[in-house]
Structure formats: structure tokens, C-alpha cells
N, C-alpha and C. Protein backbone atom coordinates (compact mmCIF):
# COMPACT_ATOMS: atom_id res chain seq x y z
N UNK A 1 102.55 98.61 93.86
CA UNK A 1 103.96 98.77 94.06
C UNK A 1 104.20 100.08 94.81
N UNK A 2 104.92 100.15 96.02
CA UNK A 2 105.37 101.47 96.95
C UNK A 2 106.69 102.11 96.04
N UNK A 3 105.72 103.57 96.40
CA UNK A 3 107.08 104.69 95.62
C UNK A 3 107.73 104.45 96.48
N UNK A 4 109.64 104.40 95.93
CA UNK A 4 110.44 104.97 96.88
C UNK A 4 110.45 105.78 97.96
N UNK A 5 111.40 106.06 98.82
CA UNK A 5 111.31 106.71 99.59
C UNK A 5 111.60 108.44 99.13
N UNK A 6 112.40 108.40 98.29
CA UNK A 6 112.99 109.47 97.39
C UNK A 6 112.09 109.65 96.14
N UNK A 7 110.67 109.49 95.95
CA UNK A 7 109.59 109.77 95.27
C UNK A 7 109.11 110.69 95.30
N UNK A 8 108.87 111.96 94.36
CA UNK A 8 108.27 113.17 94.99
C UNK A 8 106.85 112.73 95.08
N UNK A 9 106.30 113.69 95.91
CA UNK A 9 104.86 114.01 96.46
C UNK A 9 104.00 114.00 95.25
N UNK A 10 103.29 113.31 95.04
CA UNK A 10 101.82 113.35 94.27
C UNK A 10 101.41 114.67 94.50
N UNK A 11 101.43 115.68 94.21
CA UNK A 11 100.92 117.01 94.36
C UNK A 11 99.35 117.55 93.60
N UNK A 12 98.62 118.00 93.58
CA UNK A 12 97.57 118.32 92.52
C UNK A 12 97.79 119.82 91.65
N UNK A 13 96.69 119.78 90.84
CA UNK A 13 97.43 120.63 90.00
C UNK A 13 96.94 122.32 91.22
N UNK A 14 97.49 123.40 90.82
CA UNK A 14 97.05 124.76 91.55
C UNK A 14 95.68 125.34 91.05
N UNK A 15 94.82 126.06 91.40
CA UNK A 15 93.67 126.89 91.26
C UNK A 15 93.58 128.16 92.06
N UNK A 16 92.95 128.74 91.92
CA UNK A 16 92.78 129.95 93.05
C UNK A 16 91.85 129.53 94.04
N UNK A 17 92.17 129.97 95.06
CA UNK A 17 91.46 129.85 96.44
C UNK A 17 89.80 129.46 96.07
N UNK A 18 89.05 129.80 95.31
CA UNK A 18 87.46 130.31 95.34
C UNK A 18 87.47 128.84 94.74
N UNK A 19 87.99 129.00 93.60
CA UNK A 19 87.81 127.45 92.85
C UNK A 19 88.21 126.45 93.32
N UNK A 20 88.86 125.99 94.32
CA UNK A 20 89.46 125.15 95.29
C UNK A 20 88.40 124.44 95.87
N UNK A 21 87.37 125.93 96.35
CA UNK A 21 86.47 125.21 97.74
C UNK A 21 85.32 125.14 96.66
N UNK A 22 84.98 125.87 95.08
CA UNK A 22 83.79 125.79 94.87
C UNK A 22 83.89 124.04 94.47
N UNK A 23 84.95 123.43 93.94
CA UNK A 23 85.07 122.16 93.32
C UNK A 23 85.36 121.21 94.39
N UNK A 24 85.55 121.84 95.67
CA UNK A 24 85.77 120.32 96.85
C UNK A 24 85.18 119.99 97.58
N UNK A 25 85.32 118.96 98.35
CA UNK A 25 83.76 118.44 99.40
C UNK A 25 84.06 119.06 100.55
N UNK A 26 82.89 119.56 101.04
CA UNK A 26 83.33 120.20 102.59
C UNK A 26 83.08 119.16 103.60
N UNK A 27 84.18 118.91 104.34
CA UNK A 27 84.22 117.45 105.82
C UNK A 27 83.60 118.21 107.16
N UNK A 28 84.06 119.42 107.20
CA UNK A 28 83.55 119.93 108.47
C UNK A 28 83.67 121.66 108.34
N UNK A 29 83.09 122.21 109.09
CA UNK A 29 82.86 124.14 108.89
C UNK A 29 83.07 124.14 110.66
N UNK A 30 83.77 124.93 111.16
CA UNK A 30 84.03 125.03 112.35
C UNK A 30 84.49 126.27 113.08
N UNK A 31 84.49 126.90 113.93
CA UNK A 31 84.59 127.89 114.71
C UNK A 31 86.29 127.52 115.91
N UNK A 32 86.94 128.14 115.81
CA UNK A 32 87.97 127.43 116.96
C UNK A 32 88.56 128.79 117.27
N UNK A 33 89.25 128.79 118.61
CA UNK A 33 90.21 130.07 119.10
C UNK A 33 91.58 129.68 119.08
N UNK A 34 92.49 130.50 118.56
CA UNK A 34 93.91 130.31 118.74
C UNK A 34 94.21 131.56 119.59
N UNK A 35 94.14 131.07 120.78
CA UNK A 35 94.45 131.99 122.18
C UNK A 35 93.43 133.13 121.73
N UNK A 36 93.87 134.44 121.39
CA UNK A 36 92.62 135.37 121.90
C UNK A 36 91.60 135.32 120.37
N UNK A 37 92.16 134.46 118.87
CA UNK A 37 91.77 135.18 118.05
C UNK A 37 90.99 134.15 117.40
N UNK A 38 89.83 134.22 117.18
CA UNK A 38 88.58 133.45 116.42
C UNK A 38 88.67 133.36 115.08
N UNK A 39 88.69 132.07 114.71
CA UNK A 39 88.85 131.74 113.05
C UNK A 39 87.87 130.50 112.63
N UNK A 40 87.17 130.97 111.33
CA UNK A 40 86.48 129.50 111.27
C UNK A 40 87.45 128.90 110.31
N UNK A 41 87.30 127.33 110.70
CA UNK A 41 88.31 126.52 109.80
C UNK A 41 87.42 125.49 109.19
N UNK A 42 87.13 125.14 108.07
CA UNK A 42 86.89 124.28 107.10
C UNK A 42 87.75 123.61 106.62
N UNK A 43 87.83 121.99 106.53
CA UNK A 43 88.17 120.95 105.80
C UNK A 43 87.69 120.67 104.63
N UNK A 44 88.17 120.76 104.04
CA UNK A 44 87.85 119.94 102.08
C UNK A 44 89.00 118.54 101.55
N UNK A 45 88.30 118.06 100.94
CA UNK A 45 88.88 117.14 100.32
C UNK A 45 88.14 117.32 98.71
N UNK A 46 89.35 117.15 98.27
CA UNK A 46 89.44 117.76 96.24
C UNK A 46 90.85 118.14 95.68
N UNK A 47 90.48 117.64 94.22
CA UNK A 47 91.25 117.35 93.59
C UNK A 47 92.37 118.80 93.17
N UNK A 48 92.24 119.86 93.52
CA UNK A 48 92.84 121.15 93.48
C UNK A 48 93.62 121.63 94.73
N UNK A 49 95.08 122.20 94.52
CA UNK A 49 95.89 122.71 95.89
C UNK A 49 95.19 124.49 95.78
N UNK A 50 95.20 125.17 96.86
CA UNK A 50 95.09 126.63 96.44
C UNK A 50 96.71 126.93 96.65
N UNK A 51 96.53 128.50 95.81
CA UNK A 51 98.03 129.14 95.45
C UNK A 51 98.97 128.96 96.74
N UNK A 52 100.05 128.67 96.70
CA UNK A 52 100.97 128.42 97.68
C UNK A 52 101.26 129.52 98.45
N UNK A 53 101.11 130.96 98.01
CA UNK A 53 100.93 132.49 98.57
C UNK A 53 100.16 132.48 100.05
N UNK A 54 98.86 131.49 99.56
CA UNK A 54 97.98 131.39 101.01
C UNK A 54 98.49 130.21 101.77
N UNK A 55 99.29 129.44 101.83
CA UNK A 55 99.67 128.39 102.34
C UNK A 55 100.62 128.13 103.15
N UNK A 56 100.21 128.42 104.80
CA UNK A 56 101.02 128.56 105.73
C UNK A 56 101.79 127.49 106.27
N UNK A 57 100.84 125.73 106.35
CA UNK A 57 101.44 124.70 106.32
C UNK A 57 101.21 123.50 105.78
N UNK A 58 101.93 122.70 105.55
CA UNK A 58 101.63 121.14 105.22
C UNK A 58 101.70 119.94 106.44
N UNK A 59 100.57 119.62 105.45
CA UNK A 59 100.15 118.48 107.11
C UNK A 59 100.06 116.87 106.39
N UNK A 60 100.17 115.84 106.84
CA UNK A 60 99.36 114.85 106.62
C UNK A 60 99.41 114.28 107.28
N UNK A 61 98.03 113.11 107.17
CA UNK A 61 97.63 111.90 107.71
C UNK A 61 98.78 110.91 107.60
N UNK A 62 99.25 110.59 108.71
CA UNK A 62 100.57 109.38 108.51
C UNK A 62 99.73 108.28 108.55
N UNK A 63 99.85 107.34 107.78
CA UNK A 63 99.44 105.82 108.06
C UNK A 63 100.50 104.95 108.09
N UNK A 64 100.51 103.51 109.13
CA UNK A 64 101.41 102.32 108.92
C UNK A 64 100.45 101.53 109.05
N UNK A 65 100.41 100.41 107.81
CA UNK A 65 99.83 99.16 107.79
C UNK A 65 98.12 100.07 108.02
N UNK A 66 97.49 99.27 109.20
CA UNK A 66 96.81 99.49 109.70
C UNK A 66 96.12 100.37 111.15
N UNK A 67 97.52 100.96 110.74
CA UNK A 67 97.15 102.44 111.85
C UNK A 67 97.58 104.09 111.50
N UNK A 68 97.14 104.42 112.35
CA UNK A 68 97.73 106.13 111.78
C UNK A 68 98.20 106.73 112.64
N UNK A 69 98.77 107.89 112.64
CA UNK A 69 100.08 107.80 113.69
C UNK A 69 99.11 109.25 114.21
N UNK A 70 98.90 109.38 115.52
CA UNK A 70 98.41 110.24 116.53
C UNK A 70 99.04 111.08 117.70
N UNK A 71 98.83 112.55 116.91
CA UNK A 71 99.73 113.75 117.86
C UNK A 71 99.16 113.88 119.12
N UNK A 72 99.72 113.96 120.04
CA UNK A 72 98.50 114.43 121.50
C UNK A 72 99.56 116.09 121.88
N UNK A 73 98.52 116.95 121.88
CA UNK A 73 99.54 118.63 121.99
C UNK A 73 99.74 118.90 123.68
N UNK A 74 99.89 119.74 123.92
CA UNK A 74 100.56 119.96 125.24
C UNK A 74 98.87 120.07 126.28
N UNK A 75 97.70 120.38 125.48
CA UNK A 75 96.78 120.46 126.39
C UNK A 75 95.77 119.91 126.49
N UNK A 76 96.67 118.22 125.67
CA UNK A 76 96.00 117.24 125.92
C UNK A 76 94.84 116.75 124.81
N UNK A 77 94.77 117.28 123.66
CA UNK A 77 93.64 117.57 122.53
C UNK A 77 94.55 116.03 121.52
N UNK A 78 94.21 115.48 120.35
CA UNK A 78 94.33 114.51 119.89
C UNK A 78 93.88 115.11 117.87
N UNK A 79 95.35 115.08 117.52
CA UNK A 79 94.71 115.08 116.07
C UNK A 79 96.26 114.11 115.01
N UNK A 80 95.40 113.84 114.15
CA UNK A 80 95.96 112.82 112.97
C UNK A 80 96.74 113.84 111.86
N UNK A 81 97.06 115.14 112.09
CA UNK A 81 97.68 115.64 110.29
C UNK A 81 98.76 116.33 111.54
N UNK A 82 99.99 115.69 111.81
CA UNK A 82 101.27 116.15 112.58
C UNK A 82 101.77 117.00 110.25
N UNK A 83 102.63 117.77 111.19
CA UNK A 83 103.41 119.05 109.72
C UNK A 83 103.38 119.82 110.55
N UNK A 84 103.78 121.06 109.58
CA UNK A 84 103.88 122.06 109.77
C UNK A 84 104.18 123.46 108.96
N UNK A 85 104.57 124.35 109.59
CA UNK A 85 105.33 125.71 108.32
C UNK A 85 105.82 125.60 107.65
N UNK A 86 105.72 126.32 106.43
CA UNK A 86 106.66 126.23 105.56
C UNK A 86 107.79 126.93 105.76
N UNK A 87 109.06 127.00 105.45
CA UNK A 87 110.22 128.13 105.56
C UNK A 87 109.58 129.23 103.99
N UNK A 88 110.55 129.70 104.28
CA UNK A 88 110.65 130.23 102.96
C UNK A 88 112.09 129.74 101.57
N UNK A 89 110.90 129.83 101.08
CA UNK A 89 111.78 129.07 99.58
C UNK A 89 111.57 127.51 99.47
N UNK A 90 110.66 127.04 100.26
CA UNK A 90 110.79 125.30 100.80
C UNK A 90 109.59 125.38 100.02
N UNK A 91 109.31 124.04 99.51
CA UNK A 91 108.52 123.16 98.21
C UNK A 91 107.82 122.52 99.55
N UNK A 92 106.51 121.89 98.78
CA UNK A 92 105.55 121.57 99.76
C UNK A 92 106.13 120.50 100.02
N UNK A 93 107.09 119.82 99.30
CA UNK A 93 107.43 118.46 99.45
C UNK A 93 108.57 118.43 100.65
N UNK A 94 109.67 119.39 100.66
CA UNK A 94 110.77 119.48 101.54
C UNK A 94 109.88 119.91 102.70
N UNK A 95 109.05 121.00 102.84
CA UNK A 95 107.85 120.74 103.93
C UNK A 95 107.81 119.71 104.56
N UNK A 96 106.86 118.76 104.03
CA UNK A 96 106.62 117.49 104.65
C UNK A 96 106.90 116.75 105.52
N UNK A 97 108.01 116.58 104.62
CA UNK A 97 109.49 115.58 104.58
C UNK A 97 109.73 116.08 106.03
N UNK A 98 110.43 117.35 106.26
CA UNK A 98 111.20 117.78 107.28
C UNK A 98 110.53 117.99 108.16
N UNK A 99 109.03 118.21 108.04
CA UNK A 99 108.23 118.64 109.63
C UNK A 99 107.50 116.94 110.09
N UNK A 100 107.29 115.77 109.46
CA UNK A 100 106.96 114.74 109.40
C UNK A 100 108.01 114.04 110.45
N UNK A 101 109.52 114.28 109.91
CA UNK A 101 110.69 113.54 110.71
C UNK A 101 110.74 114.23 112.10
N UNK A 102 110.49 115.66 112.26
CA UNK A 102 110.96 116.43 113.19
C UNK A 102 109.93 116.30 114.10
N UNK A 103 108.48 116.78 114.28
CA UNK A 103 107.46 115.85 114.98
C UNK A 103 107.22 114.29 115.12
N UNK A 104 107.43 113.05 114.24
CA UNK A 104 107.27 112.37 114.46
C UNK A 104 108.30 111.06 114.77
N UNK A 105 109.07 111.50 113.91
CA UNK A 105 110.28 110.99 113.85
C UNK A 105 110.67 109.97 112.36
N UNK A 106 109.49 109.97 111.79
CA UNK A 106 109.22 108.74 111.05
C UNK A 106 109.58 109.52 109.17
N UNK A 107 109.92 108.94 108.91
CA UNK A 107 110.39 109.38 107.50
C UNK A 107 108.66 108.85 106.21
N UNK A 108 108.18 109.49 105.40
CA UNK A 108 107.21 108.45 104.37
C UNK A 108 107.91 108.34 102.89
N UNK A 109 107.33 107.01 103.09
CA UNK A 109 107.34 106.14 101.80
C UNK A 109 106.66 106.66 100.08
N UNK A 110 105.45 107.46 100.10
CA UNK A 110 104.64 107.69 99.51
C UNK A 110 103.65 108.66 100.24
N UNK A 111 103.17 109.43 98.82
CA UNK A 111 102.41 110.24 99.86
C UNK A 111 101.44 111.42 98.50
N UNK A 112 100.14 111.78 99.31
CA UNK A 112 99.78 112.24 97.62
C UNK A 112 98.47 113.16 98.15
N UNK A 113 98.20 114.16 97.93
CA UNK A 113 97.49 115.35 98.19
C UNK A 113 95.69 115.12 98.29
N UNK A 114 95.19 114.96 99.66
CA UNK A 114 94.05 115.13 99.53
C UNK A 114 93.49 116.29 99.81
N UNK A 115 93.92 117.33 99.74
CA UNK A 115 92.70 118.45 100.57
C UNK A 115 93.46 119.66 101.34
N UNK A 116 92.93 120.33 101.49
CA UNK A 116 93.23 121.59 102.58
C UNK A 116 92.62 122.11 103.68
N UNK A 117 92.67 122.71 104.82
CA UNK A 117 92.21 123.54 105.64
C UNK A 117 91.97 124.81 105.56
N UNK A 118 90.94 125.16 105.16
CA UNK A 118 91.04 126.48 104.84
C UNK A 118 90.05 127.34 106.22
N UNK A 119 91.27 128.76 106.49
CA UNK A 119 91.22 129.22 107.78
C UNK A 119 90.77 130.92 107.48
N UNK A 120 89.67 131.12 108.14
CA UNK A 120 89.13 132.93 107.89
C UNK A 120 89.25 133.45 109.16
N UNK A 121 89.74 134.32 109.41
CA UNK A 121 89.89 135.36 110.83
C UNK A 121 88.41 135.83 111.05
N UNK A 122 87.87 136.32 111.97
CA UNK A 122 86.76 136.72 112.30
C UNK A 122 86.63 137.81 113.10
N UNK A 123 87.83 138.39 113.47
CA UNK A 123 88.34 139.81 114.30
C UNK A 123 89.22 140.10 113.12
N UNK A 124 89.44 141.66 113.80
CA UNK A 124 90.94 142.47 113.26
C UNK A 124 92.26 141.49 113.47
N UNK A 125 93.01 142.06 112.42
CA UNK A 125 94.00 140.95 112.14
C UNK A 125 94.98 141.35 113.45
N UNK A 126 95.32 140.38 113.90
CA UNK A 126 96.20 140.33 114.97
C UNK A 126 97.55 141.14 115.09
N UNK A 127 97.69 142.28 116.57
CA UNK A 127 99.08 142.31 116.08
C UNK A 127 100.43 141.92 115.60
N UNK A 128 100.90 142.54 114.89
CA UNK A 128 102.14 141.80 113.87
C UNK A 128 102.21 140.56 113.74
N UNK A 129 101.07 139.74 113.10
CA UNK A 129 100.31 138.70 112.71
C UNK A 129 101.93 138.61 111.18
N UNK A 130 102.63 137.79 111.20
CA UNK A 130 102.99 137.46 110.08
C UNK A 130 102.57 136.41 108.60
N UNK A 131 101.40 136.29 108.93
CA UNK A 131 100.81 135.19 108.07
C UNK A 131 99.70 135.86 106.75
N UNK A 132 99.16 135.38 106.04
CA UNK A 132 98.48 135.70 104.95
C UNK A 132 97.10 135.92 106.33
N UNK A 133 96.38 137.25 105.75
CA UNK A 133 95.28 137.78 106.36
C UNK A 133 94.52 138.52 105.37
N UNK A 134 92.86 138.19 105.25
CA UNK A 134 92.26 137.29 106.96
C UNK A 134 92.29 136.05 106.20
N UNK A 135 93.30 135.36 105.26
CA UNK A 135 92.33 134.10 105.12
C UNK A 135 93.89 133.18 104.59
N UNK A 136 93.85 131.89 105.34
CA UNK A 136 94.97 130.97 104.75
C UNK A 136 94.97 129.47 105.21
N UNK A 137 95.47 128.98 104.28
CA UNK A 137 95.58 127.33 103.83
C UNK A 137 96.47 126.46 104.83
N UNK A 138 95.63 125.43 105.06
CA UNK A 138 97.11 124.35 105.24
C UNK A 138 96.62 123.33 104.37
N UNK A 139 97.74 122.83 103.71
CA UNK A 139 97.24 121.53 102.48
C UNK A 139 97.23 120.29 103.81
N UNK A 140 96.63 119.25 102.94
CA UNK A 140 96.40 118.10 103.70
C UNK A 140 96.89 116.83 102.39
N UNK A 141 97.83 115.91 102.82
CA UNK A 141 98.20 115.17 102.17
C UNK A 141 97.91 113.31 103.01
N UNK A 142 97.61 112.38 102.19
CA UNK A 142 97.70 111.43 102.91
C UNK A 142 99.12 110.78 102.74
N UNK A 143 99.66 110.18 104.02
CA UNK A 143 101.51 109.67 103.50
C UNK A 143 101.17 108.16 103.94
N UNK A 144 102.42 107.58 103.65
CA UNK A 144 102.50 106.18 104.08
C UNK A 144 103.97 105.94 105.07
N UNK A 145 103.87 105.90 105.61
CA UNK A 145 104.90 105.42 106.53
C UNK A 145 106.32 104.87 106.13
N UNK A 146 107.32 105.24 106.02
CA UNK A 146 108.75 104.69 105.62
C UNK A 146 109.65 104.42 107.24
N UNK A 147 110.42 105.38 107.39
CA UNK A 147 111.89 104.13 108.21
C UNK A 147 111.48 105.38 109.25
N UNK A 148 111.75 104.69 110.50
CA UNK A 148 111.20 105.60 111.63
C UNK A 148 113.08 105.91 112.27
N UNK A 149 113.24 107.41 112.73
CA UNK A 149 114.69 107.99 112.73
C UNK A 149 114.33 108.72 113.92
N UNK A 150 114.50 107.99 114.93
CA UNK A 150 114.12 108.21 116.10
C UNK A 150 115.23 109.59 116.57
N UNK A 151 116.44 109.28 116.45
CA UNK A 151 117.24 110.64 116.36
C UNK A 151 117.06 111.96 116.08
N UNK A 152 116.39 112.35 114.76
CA UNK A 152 115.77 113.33 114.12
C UNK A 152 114.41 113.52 114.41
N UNK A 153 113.77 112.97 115.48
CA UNK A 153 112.64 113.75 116.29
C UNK A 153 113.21 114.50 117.20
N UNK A 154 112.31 116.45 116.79
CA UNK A 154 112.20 116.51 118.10
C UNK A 154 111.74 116.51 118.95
N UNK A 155 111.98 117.39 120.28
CA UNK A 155 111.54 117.83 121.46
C UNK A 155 110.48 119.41 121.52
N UNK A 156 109.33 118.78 120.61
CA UNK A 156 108.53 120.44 120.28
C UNK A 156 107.85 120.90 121.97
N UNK A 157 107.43 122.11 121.84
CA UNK A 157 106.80 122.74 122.81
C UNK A 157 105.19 122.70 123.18
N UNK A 158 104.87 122.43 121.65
CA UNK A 158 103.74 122.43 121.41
C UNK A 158 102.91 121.05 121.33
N UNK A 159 104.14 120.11 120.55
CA UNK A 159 103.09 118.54 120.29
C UNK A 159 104.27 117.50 121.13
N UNK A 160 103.21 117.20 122.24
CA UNK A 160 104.07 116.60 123.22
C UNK A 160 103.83 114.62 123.40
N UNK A 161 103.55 114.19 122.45
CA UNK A 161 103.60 113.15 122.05
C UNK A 161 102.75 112.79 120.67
N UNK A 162 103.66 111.42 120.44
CA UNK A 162 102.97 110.96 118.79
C UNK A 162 103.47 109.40 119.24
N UNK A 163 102.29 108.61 118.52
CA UNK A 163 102.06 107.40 118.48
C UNK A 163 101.54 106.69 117.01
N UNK A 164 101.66 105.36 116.54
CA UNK A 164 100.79 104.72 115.80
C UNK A 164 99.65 104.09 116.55
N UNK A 165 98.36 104.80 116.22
CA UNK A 165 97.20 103.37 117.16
C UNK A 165 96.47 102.75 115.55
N UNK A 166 96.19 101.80 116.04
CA UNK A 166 94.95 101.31 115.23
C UNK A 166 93.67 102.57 114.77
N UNK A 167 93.42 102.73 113.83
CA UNK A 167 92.73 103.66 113.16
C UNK A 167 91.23 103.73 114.17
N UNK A 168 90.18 102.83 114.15
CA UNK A 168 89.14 102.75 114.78
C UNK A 168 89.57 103.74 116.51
N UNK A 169 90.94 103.02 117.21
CA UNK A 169 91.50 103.94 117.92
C UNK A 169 91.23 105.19 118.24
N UNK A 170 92.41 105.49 117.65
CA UNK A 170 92.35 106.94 116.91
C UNK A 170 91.09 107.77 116.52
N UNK A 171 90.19 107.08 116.38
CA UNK A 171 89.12 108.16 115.73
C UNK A 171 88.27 108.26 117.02
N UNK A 172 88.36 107.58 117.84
CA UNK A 172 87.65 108.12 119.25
C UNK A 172 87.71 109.25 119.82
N UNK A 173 89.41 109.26 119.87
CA UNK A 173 90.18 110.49 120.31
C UNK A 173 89.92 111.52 119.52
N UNK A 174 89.83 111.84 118.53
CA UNK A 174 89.61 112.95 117.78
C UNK A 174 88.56 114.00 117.78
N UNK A 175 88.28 115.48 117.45
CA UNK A 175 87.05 116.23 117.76
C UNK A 175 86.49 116.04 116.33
N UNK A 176 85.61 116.75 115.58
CA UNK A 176 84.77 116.66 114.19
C UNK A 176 85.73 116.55 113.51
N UNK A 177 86.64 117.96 113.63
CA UNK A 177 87.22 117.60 112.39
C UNK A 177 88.22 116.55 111.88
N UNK A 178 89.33 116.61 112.92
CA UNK A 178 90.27 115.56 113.13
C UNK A 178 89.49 114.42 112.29
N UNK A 179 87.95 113.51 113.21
CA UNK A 179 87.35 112.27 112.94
C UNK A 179 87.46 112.65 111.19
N UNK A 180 86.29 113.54 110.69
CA UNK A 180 86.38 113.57 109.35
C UNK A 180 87.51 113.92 108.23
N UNK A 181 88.72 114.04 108.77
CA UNK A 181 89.88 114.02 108.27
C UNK A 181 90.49 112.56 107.99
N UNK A 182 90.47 112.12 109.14
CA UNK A 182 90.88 110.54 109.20
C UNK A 182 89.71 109.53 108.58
N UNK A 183 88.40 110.11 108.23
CA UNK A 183 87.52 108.88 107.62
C UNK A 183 88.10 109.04 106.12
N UNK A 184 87.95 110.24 105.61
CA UNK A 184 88.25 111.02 104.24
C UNK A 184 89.28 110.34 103.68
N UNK A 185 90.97 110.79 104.82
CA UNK A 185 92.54 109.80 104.87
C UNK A 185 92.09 108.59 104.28
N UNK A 186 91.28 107.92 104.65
CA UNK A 186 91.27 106.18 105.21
C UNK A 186 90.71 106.20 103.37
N UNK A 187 89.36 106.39 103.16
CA UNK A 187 88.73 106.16 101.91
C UNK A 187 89.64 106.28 100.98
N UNK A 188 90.44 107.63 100.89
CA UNK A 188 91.56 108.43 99.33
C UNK A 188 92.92 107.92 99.54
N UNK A 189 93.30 106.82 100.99
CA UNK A 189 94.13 106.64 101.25
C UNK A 189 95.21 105.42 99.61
N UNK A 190 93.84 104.47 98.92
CA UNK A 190 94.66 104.31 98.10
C UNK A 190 93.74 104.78 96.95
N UNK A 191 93.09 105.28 96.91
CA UNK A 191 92.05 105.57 95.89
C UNK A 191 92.97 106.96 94.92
């Protein structure tokens, strides 16, 4: 039976950062640049959120039926967990909700916490860097697809199209991690 649309988020319970990654599976360990500044980023999937203190955004895997809905960014790169920032004072759930409609356009049905991204700086912390340093989270949730509100998408700078493809699709397009995000999605998707 599908939760409402007005169902809160399956959330997991909190832990501290260390116990997060010592109790979760690692999908991928990776090296990436965000313009000048080097961070390795690791994927986990497990049953623990880390403290919301380190937790810059919420992301998830959108699924419909038999596809998952696919961001393509302005320089042409391909990944499956569209979200974003949190504001301040915003619940991981109003998160979601509001960066889900605003990138994609699509509202979810259900939706329930697999995992996080967890991100380490590898230089001096950037100037007037406003984020948790050197080390911070994005949770990873899998959702299900509800009423698509084509109105309430926007026009971002950064993610310059989103689609549903067929999953097999989709995982072509993707680099390591993206792929092992979306195999992970697919398995915990009703599990």
C-alpha cells in the first residue's frame, strides 16, 4: 500500500559521523574537484543518518514505475540523486519535498532513507567556505514518484535538464558513483 503524499519521510534513527560509516557499506571512495578544491567523496548505504550539524544536503533517487528520473548539469555530466541545501531551520523532510519539486518538478509519494555522501576536503578550507569543514554529509533517500507540477520547476543554473529513463538507461549514463547509487536505490528501493 503507497504512503500518502502528505506521509512523512521514513527517516533513520541519528549516530555520530564515525559510527555512521563504521556500520555502513561503502558503494564507492572517490576523489572529485569542485572548481579549484579537491574532496574525496564516499557513498554508503546503512541503516544510520549522521548528525544533521554535518549535513549540507538532501538528495534522492526519484523512481516512477520502472524508471528513475535523470539530472543532466550544465557540463553535460549525468546523475540520479537531483536535492539539494538545506535552509536553515528546514527538516530533512521540507528539504526534499521543496528541492525535488524545484529541480524536477515532480512532487513524491513515499520516500525512506538509504545512505549518505560523505565529503573530506583535502586542501585548506576554502575562502569564506560557509559549510561544515573539512568534512560534510549529504543524506541519500530513495523516493517514489507522486503528481508531476510542472509550474513549480525551476529554471536552475546549474542542473539544466531532468528526465524519467528506464533504469538499465540511466545507468549507462552515470560515472561509479552515480551507477552504484542507482544499483543500491534499485535493491533498498522496496526492501
Amino acid at each position: 500500500m503507497s504512503m500518502s503524499f502528505h506521509q512523512p519521510l521514513r527517516e533513520a534513527p541519528r549516530a555520530p559521523l564515525s559510527a555512521c560509516i563504521e556500520r555502513a557499506t561503502l558503494l564507492t571512495d572517490q576523489t572529485v574537484r569542485w572548481g579549484e578544491t579537491a574532496l574525496r567523496m564516499r557513498y554508503f548505504v546503512g541503516a544510520f543518518q549522521p548528525p544533521l550539524d554535518l549535513v549540507t544536503s538532501i538528495r534522492a533517487v526519484l523512481f516512477r514505475d520502472a524508471e528513475v528520473m535523470v539530472m543532466t548539469d550544465a557540463r553535460g555530466s549525468c546523475h540520479v540523486n537531483p536535492g539539494g541545501r538545506r535552509e536553515p531551520g528546514e527538516s530533512s523532510e521540507d528539504t526534499l519535498r521543496r528541492e525535488l519539486i524545484e529541480e524536477t518538478g515532480w512532487t513524491i509519494r513515499e520516500s525512506k532513507f538509504i545512505g549518505f555522501i560523505h565529503f573530506r576536503h583535502l586542501g585548506p578550507r576554502p575562502d569564506a567556505y560557509p559549510y561544515p569543514y573539512p568534512e560534510f554529509v549529504q543524506l541519500l533517500f530513495v523516493a517514489e514518484a507522486g503528481e508531476h507540477l510542472a509550474p513549480a520547476q525551476l529554471t536552475l543554473e546549474y542542473e539544466v535538464a531532468s528526465e524519467f529513463l528506464p533504469i538499465d538507461e540511466a545507468h549507462r549514463l552515470l560515472d561509479t558513483g552515480g551507477a552504484a547509487v542507482l544499483a543500491a536505490a534499485t535493491r533498498l528501493r522496496t526492501g
